[in-house]
N, C-alpha and C. Protein backbone atom coordinates (compact mmCIF):
# COMPACT_ATOMS: atom_id res chain seq x y z
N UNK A 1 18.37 -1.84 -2.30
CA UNK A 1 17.89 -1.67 -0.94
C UNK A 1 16.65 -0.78 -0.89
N UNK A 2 16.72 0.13 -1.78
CA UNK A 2 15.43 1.06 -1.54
C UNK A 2 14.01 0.25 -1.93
N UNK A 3 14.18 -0.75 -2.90
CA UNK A 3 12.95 -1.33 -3.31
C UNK A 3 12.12 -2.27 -2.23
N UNK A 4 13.37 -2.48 -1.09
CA UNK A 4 13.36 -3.20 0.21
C UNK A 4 12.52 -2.48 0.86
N UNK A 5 13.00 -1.44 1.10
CA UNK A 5 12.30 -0.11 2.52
C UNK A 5 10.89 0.22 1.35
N UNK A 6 10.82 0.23 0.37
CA UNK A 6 9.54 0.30 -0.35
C UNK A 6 8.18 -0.65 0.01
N UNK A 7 9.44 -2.41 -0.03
CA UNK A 7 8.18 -3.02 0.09
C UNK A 7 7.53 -3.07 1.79
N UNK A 8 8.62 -2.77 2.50
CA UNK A 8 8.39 -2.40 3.80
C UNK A 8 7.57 -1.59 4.43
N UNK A 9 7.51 -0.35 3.46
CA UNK A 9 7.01 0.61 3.78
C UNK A 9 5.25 0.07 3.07
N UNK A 10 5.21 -0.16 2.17
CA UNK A 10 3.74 -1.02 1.49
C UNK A 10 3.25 -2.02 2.95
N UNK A 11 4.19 -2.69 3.51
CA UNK A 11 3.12 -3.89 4.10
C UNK A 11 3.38 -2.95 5.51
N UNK A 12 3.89 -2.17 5.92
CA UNK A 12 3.45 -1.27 7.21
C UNK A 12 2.39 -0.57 7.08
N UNK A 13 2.35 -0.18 5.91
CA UNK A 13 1.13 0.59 5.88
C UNK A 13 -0.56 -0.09 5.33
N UNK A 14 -0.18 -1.21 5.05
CA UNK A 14 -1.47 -2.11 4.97
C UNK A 14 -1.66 -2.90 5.99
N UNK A 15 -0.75 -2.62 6.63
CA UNK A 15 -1.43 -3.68 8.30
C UNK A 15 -2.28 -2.17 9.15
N UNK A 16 -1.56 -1.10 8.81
CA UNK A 16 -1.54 -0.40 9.64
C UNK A 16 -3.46 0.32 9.25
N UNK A 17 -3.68 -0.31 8.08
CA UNK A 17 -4.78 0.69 7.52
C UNK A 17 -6.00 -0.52 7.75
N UNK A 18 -5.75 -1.62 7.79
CA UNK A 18 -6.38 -3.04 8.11
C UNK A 18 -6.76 -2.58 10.01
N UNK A 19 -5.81 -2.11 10.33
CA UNK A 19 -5.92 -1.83 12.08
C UNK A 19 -6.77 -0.39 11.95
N UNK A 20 -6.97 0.26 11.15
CA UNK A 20 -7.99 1.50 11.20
C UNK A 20 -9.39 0.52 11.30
N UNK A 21 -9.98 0.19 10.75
CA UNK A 21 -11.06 0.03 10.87
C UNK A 21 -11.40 -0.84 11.97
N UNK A 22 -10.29 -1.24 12.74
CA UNK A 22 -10.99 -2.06 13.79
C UNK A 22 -10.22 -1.32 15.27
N UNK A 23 -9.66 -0.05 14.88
CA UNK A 23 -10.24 1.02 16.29
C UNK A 23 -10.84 1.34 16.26
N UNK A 24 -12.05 0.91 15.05
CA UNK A 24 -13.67 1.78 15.56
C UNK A 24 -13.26 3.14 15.82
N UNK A 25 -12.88 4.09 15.49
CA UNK A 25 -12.75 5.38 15.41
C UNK A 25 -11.89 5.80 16.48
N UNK A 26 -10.76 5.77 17.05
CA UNK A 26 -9.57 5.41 17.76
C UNK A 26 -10.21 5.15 19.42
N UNK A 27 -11.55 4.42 19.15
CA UNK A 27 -12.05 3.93 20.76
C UNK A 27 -11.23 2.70 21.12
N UNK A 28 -10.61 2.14 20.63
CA UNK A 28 -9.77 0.38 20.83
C UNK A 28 -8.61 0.77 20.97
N UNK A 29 -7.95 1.31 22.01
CA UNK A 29 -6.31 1.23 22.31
C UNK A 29 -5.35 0.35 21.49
N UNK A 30 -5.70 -1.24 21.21
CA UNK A 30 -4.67 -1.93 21.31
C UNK A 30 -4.77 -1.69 19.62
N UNK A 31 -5.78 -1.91 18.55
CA UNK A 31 -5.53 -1.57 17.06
C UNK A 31 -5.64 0.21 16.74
N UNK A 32 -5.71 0.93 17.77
CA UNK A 32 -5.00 2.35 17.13
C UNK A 32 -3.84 2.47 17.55
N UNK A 33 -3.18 1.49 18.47
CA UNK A 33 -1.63 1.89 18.59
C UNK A 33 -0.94 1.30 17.65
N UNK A 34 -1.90 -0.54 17.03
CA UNK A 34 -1.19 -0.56 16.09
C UNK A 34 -0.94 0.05 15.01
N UNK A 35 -1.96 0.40 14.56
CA UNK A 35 -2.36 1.57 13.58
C UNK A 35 -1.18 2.81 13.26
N UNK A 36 -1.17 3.13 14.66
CA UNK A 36 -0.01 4.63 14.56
C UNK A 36 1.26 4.28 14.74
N UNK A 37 1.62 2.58 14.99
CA UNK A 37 2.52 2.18 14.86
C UNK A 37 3.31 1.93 13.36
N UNK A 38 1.78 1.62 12.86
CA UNK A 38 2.35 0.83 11.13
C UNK A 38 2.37 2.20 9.90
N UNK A 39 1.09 3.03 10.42
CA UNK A 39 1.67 4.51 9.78
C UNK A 39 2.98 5.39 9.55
N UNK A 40 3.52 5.22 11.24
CA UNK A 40 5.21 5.96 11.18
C UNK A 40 6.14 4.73 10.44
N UNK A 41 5.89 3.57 10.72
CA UNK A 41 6.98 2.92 9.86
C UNK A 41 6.69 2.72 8.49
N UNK A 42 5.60 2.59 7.97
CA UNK A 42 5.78 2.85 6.40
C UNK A 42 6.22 4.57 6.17
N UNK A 43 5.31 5.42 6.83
CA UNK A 43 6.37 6.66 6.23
C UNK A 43 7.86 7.40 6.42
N UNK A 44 8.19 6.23 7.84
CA UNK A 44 9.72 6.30 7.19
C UNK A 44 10.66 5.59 6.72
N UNK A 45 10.02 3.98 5.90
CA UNK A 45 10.28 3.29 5.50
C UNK A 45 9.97 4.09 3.66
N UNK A 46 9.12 4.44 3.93
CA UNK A 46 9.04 5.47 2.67
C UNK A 46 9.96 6.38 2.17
N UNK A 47 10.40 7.51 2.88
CA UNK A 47 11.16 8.38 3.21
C UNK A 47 13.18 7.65 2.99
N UNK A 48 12.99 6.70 3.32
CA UNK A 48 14.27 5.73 2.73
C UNK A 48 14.09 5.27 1.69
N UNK A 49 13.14 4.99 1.25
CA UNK A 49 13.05 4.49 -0.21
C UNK A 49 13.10 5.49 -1.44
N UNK A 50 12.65 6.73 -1.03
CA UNK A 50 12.39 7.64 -1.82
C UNK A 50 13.84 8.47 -2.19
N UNK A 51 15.07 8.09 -1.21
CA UNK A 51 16.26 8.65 -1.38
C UNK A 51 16.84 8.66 -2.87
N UNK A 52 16.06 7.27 -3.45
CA UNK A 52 16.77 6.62 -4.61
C UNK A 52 15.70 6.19 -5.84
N UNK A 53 14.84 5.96 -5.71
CA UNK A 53 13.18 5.88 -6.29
C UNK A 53 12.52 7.46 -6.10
N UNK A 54 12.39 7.49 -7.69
CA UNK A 54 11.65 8.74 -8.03
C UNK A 54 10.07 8.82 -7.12
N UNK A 55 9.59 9.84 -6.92
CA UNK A 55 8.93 9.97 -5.77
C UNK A 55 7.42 9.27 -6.49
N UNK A 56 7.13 10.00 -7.81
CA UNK A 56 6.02 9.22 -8.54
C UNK A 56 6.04 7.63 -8.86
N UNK A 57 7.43 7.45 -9.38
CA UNK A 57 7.29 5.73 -8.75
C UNK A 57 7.05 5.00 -7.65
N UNK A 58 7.94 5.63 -6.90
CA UNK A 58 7.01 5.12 -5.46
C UNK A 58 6.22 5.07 -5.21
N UNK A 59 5.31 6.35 -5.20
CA UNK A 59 3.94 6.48 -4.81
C UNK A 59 3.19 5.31 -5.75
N UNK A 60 3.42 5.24 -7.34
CA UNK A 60 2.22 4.26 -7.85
C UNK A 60 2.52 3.03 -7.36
N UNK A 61 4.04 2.25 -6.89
CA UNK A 61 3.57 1.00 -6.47
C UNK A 61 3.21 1.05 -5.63
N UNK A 62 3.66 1.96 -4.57
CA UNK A 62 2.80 1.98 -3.13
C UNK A 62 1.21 2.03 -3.12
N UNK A 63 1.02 2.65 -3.92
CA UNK A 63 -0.79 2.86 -4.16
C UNK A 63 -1.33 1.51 -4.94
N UNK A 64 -0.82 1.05 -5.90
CA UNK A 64 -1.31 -0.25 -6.38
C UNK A 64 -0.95 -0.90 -5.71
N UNK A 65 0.04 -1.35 -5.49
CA UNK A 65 0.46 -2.74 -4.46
C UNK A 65 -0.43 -2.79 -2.77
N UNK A 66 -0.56 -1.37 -2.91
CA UNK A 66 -1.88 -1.43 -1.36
C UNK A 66 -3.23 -1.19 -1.34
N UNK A 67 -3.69 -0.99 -2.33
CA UNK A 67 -5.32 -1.06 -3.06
C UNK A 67 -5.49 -2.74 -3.44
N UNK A 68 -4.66 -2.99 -4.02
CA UNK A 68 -4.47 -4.68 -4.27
C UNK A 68 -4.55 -5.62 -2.89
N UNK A 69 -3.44 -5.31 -2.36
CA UNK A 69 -3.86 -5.65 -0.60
C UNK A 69 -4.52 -5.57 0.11
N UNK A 70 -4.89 -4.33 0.46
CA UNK A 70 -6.08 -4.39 1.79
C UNK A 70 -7.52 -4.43 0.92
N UNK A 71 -7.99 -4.72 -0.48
CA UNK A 71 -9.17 -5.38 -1.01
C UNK A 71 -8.69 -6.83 -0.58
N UNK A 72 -7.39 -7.49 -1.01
CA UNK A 72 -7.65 -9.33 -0.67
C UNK A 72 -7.92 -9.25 1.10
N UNK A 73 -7.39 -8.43 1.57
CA UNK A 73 -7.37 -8.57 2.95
C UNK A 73 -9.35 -8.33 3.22
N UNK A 74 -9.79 -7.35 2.86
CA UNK A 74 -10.86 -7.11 3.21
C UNK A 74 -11.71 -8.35 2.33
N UNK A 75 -11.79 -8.72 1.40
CA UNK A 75 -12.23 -10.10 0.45
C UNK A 75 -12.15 -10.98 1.75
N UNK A 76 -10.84 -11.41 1.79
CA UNK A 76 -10.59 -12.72 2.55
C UNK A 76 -10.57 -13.02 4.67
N UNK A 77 -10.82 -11.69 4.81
CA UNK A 77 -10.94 -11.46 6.26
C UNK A 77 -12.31 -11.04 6.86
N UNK A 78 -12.78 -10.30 5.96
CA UNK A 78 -14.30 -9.37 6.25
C UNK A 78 -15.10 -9.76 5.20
N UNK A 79 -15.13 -10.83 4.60
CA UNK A 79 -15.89 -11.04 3.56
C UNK A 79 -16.52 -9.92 2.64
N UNK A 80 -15.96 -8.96 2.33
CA UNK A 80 -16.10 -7.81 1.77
C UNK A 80 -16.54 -8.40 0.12
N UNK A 81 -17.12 -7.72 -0.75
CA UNK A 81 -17.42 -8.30 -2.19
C UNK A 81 -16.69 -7.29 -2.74
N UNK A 82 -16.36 -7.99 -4.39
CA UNK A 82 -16.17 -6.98 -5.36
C UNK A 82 -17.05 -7.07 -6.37
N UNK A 83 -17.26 -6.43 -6.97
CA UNK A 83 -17.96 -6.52 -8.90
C UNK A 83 -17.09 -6.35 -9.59
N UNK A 84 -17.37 -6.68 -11.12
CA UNK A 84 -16.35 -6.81 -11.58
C UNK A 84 -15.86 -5.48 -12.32
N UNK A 85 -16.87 -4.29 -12.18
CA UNK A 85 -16.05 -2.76 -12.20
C UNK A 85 -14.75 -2.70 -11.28
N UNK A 86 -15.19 -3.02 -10.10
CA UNK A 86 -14.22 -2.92 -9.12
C UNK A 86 -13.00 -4.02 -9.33
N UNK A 87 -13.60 -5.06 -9.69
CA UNK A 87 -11.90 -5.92 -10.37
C UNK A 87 -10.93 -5.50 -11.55
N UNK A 88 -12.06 -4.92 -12.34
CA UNK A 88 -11.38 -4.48 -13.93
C UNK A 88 -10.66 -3.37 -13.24
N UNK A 89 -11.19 -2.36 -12.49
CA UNK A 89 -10.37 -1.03 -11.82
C UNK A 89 -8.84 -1.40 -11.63
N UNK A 90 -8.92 -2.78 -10.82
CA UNK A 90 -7.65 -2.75 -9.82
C UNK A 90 -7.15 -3.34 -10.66
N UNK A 91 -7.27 -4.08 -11.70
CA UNK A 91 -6.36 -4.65 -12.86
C UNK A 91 -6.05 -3.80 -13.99
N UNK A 92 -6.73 -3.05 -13.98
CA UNK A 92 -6.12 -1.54 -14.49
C UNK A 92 -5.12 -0.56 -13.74
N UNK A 93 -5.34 -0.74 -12.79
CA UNK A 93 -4.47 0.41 -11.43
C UNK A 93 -2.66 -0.59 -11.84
N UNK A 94 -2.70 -1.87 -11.88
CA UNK A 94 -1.63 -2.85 -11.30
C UNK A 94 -1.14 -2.83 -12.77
N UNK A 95 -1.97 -2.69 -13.65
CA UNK A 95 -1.58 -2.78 -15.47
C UNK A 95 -0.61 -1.60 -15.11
N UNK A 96 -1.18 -0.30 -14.72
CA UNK A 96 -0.39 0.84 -15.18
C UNK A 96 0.83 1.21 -14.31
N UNK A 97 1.09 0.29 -13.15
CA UNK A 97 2.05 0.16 -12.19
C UNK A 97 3.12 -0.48 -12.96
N UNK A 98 2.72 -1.89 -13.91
CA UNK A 98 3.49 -2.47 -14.31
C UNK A 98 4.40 -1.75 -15.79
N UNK A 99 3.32 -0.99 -16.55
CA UNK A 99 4.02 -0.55 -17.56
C UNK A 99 4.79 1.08 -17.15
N UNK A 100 4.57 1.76 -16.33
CA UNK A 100 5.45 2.36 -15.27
C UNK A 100 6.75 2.09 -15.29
N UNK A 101 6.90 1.01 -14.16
CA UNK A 101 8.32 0.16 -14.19
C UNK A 101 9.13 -0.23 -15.15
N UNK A 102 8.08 -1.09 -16.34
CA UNK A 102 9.02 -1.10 -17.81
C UNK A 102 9.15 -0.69 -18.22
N UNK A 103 8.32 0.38 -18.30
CA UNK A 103 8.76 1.45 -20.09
C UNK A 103 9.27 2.79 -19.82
N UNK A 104 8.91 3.02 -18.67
CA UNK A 104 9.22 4.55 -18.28
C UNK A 104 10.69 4.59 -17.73
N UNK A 105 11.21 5.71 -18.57
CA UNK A 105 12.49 6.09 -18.18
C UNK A 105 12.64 6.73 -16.30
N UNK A 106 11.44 7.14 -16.11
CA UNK A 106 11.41 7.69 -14.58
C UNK A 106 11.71 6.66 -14.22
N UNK A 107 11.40 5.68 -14.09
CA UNK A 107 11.71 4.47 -12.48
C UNK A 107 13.10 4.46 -12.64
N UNK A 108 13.93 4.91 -13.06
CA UNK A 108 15.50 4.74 -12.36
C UNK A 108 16.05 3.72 -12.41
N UNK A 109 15.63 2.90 -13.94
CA UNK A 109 16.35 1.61 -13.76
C UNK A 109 17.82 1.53 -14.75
């Protein structure tokens, strides 16, 4: 269940960070409420996850799995570019998420 409220807490907080940039600096009511909507539920969708998931595991999938996201989101919504520093980065960030999970005795498996 905690890996649940994890991934929960990941896609609240990438909608919620996708809705920052389009309150234009909290002048747009309707995407800064979403905004402060998707902030409190990933961090206490977080805060449940973390009961049982070591806190550094959490945090790296949360951080890779949402650097990974809101770039496709910004790629595929805002036509945003990458280079391929910036691709090798995030395939490095998601490499070290993955060997995290397998090899490391921290993730609690």
């Amino acid at each position: 269940m905690s890996y649940l409220y994890l991934s929960l807490a990941i896609l609240s907080e990438v909608v919620a960070t996708s809705f920052l940039k389009a309150s234009e600096g909290f002048t747009r009511t309707g995407p800064t409420a979403i905004m402060a909507l998707g902030y409190g539920a990933a961090f206490y969708c977080l805060s449940l996850a973390l009961r049982d998931i070591p806190t550094g595991i959490a945090y790296a999938i949360w951080s890779g799995a949402g650097i990974v996201m809101i770039t496709l989101i910004a790629w595929s919504v805002r036509g945003e570019r990458l280079d391929a520093p910036a691709l090798v980065g995030m395939a490095l960030i998601v490499a070290g998420v993955v060997v995290m999970n397998l090899f490391s005795r921290s993730a609690g498996h």
